[in-house]
N, C-alpha and C. Protein backbone atom coordinates (compact mmCIF):
# COMPACT_ATOMS: atom_id res chain seq x y z
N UNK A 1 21.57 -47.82 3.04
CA UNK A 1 20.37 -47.44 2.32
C UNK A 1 19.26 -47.18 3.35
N UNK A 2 18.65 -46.17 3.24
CA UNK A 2 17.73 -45.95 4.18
C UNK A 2 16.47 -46.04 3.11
N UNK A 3 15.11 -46.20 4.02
CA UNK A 3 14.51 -46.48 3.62
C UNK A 3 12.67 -45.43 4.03
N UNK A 4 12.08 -44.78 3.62
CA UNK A 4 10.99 -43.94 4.07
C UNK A 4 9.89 -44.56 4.13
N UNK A 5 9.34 -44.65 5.14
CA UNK A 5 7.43 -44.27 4.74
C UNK A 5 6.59 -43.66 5.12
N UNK A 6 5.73 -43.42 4.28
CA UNK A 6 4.84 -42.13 3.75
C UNK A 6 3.51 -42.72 3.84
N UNK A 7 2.15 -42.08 4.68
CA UNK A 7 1.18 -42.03 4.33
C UNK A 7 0.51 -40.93 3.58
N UNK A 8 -0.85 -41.55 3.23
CA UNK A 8 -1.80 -40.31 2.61
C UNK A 8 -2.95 -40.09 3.62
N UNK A 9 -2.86 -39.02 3.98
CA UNK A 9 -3.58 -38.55 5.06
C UNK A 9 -4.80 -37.26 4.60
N UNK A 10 -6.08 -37.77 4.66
CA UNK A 10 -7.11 -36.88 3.87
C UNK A 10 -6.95 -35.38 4.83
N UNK A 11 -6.55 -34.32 3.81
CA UNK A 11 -7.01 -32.84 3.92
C UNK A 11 -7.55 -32.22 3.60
N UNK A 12 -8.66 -31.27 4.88
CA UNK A 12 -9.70 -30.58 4.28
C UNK A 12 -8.94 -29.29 4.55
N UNK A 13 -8.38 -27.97 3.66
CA UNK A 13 -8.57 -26.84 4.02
C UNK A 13 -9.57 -26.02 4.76
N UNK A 14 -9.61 -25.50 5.61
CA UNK A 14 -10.02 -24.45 6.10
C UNK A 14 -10.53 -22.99 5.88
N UNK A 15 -11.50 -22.77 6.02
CA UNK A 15 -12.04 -21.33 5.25
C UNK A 15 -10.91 -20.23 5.82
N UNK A 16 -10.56 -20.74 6.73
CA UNK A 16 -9.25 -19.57 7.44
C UNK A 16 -7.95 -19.95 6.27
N UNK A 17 -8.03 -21.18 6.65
CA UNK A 17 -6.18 -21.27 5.63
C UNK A 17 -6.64 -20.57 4.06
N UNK A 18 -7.41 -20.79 3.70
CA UNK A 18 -7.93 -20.47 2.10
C UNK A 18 -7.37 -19.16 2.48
N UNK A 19 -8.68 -18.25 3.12
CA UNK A 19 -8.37 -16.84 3.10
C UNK A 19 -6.98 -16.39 3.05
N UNK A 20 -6.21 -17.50 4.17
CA UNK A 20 -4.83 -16.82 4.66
C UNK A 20 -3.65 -16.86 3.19
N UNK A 21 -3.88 -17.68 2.44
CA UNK A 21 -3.53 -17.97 1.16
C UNK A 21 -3.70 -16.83 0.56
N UNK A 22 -4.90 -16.49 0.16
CA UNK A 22 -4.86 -15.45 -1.03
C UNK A 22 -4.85 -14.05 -0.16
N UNK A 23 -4.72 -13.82 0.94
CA UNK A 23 -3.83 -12.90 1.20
C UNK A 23 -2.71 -12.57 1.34
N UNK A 24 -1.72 -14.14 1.23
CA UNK A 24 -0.54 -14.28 0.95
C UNK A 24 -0.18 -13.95 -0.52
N UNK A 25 -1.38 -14.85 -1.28
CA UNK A 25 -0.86 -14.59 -2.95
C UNK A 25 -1.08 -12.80 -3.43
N UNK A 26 -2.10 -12.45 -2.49
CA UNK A 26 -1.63 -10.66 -2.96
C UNK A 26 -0.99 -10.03 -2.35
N UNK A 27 -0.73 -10.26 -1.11
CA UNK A 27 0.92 -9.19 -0.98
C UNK A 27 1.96 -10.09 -2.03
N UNK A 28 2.24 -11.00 -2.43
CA UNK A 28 3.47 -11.27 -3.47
C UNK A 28 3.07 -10.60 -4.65
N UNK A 29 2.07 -10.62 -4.98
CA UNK A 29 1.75 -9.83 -6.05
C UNK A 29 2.29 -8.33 -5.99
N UNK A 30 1.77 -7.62 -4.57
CA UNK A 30 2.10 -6.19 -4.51
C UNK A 30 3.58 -6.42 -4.79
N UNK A 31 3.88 -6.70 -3.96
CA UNK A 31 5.20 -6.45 -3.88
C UNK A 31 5.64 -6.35 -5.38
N UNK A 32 5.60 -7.75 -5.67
CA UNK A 32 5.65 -7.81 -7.45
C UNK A 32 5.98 -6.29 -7.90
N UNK A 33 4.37 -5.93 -7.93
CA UNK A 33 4.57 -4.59 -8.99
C UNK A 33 5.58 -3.26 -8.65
N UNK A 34 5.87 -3.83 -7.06
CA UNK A 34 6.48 -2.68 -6.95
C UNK A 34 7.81 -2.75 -6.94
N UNK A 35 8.24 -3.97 -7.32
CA UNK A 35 9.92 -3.97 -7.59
C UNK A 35 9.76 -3.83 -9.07
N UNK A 36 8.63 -4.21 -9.94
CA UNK A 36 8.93 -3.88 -11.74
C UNK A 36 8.90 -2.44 -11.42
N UNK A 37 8.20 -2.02 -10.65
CA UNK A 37 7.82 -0.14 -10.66
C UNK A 37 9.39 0.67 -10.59
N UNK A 38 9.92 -0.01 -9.62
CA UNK A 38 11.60 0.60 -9.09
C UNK A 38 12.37 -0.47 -9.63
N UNK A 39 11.88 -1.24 -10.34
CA UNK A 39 13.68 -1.87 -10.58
C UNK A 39 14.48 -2.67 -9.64
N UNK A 40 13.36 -3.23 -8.79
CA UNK A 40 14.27 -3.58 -7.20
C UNK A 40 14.19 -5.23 -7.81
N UNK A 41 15.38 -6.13 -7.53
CA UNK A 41 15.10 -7.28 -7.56
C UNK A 41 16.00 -8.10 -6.66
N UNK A 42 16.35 -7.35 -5.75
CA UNK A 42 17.44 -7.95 -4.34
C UNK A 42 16.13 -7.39 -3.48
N UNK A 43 16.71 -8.79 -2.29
CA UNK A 43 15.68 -8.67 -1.13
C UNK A 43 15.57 -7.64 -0.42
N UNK A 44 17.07 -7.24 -0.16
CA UNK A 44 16.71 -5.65 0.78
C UNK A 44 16.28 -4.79 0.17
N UNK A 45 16.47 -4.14 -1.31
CA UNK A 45 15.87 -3.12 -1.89
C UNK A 45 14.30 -3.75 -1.51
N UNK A 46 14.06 -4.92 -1.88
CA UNK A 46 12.28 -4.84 -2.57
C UNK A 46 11.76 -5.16 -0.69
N UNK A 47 12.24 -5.29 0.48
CA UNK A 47 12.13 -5.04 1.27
C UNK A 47 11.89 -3.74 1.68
N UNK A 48 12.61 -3.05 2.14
CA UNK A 48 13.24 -1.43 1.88
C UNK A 48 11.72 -0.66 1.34
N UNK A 49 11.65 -1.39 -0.01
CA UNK A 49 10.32 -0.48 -0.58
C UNK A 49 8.97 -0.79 -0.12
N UNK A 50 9.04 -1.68 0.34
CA UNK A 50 7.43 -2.74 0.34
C UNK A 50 7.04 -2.81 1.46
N UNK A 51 7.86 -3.19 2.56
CA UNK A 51 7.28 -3.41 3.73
C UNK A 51 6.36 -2.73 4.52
N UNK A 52 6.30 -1.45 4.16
CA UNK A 52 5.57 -0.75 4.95
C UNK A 52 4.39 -0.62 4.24
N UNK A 53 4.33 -1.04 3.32
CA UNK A 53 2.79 -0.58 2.77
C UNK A 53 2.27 -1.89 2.82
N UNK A 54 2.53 -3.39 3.20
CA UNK A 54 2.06 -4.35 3.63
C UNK A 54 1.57 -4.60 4.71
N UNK A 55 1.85 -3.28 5.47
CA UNK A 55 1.13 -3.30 7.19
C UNK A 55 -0.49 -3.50 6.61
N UNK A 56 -1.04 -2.64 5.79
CA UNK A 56 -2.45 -2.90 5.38
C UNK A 56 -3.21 -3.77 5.47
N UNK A 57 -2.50 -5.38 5.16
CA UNK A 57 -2.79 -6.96 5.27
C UNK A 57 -2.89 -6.98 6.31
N UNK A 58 -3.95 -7.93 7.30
CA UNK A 58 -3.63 -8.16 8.26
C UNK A 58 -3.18 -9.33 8.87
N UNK A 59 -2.22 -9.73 8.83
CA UNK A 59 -1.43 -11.21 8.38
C UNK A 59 -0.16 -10.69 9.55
N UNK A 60 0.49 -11.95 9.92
CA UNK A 60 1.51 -11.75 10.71
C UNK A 60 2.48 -11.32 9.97
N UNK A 61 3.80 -10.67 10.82
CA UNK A 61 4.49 -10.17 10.05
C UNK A 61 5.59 -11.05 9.58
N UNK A 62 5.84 -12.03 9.80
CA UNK A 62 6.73 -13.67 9.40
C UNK A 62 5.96 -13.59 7.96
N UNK A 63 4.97 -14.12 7.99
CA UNK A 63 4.05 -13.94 6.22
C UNK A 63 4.31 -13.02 5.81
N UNK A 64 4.39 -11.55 5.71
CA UNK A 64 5.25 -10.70 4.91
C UNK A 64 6.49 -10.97 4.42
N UNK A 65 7.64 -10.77 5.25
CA UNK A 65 8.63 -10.87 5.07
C UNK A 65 9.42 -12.79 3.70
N UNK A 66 8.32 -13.33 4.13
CA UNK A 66 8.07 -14.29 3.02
C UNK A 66 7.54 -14.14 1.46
N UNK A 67 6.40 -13.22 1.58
CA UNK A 67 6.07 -12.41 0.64
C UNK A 67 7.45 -12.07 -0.33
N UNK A 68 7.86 -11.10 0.58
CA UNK A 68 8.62 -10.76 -0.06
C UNK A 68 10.32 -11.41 -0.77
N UNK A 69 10.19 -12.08 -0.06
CA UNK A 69 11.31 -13.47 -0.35
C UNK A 69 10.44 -13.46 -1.51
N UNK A 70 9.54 -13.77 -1.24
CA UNK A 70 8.66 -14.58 -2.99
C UNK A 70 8.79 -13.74 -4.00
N UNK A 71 8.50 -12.75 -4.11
CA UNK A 71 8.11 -11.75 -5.13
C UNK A 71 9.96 -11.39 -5.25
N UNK A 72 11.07 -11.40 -4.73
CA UNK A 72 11.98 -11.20 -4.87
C UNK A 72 13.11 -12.24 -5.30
N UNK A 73 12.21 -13.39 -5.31
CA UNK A 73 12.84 -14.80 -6.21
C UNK A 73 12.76 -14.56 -7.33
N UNK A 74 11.09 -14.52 -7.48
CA UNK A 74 10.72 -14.08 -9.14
C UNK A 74 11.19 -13.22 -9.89
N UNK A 75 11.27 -11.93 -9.23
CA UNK A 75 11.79 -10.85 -9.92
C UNK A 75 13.41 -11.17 -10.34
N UNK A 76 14.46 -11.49 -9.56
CA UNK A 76 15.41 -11.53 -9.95
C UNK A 76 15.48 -12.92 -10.90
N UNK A 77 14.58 -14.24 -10.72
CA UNK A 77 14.28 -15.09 -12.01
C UNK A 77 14.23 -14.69 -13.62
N UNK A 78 13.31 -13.80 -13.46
CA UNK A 78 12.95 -13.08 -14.44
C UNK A 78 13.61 -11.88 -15.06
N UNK A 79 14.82 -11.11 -14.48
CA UNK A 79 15.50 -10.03 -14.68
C UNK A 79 16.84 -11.77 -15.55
N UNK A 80 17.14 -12.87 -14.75
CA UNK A 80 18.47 -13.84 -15.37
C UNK A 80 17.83 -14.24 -16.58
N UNK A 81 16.30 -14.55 -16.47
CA UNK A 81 16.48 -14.71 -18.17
C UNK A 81 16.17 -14.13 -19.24
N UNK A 82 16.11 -12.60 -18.81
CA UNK A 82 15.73 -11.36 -19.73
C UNK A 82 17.20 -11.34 -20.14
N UNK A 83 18.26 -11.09 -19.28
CA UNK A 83 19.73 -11.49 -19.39
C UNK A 83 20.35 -12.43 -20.48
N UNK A 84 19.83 -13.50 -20.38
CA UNK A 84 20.11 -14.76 -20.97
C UNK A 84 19.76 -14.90 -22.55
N UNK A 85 18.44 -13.70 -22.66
CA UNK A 85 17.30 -13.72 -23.97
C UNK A 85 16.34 -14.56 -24.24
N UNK A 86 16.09 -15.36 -22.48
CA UNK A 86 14.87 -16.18 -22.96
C UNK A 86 13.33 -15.19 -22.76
N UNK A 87 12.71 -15.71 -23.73
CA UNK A 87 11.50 -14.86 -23.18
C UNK A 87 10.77 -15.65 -22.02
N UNK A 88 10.21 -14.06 -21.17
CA UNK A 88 9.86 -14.75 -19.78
C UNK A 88 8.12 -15.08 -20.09
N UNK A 89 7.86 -15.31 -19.08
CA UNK A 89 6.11 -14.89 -18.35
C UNK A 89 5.64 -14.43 -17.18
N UNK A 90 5.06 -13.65 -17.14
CA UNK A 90 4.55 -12.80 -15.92
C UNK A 90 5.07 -13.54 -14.77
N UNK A 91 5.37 -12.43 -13.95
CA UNK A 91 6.00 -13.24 -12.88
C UNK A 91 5.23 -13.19 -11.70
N UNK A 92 3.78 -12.55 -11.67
CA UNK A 92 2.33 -12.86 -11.12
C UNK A 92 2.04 -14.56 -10.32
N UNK A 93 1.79 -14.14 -9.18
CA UNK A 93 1.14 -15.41 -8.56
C UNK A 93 -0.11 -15.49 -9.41
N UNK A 94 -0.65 -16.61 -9.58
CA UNK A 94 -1.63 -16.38 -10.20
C UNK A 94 -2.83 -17.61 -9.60
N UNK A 95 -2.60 -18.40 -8.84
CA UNK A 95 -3.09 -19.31 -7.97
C UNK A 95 -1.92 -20.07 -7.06
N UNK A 96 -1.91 -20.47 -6.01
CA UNK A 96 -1.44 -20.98 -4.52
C UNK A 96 -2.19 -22.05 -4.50
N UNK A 97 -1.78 -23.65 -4.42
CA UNK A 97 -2.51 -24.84 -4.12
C UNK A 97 -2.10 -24.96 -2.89
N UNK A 98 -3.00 -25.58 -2.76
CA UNK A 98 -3.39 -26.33 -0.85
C UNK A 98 -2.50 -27.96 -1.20
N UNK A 99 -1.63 -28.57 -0.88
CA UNK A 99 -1.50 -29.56 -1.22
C UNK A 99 -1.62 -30.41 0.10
C-alpha cells in the first residue's frame, strides 16, 4: 500500500497565464468550427485543415497542435453520441479554469 501527500499551495495566476488561456480557449474554438464546417473529426484531417490558419495566434506552436487535440476530442465525442442518439451540447470551450 502506498501512501501520498499532498499540499495546498496558494496560486495567483498571472496576467500572462490568463491571456495565454483564452488564447488557447479560441484557437479550440476555431478549430471547432472548422471541423463542423468540413466534417473533420480525426486529428489529421482537423489538423490538415486548421493549422495554418492558427499561425495568426501568437502562441507557441506545441499550444496549437494541443488545440487541436482538443477541438478534435470533442468533435469526434460529439459525432459517438449523435451515433448513439444521445442529444449532445455544443462542443464550444466556453471557459478554461486556472486550478
Amino acid at each position: 500500500m502506498f501512501a501520498m501527500k499532498s499540499i495546498k499551495q496558494p496560486f495567483e495566476p498571472s496576467a500572462e497565464l490568463v491571456s495565454m488561456m483564452a488564447t488557447f480557449r479560441l484557437m479550440v474554438n476555431h478549430c471547432i468550427r472548422i471541423g463542423l464546417e468540413n466534417n473533420a473529426t480525426t486529428m489529421k484531417k482537423l489538423s490538415l485543415l486548421s493549422y495554418r490558419t492558427l499561425s495568426e495566434y501568437d502562441i507557441q506552436s506545441y499550444y496549437k497542435l494541443t488545440a487541436i487535440a482538443q477541438a478534435a476530442g470533442r468533435l469526434s465525442q460529439m459525432k459517438r453520441s449523435i451515433k448513439k442518439g444521445i442529444r449532445t451540447k455544443s462542443p464550444f470551450v466556453s471557459v478554461i479554469t486556472l486550478l
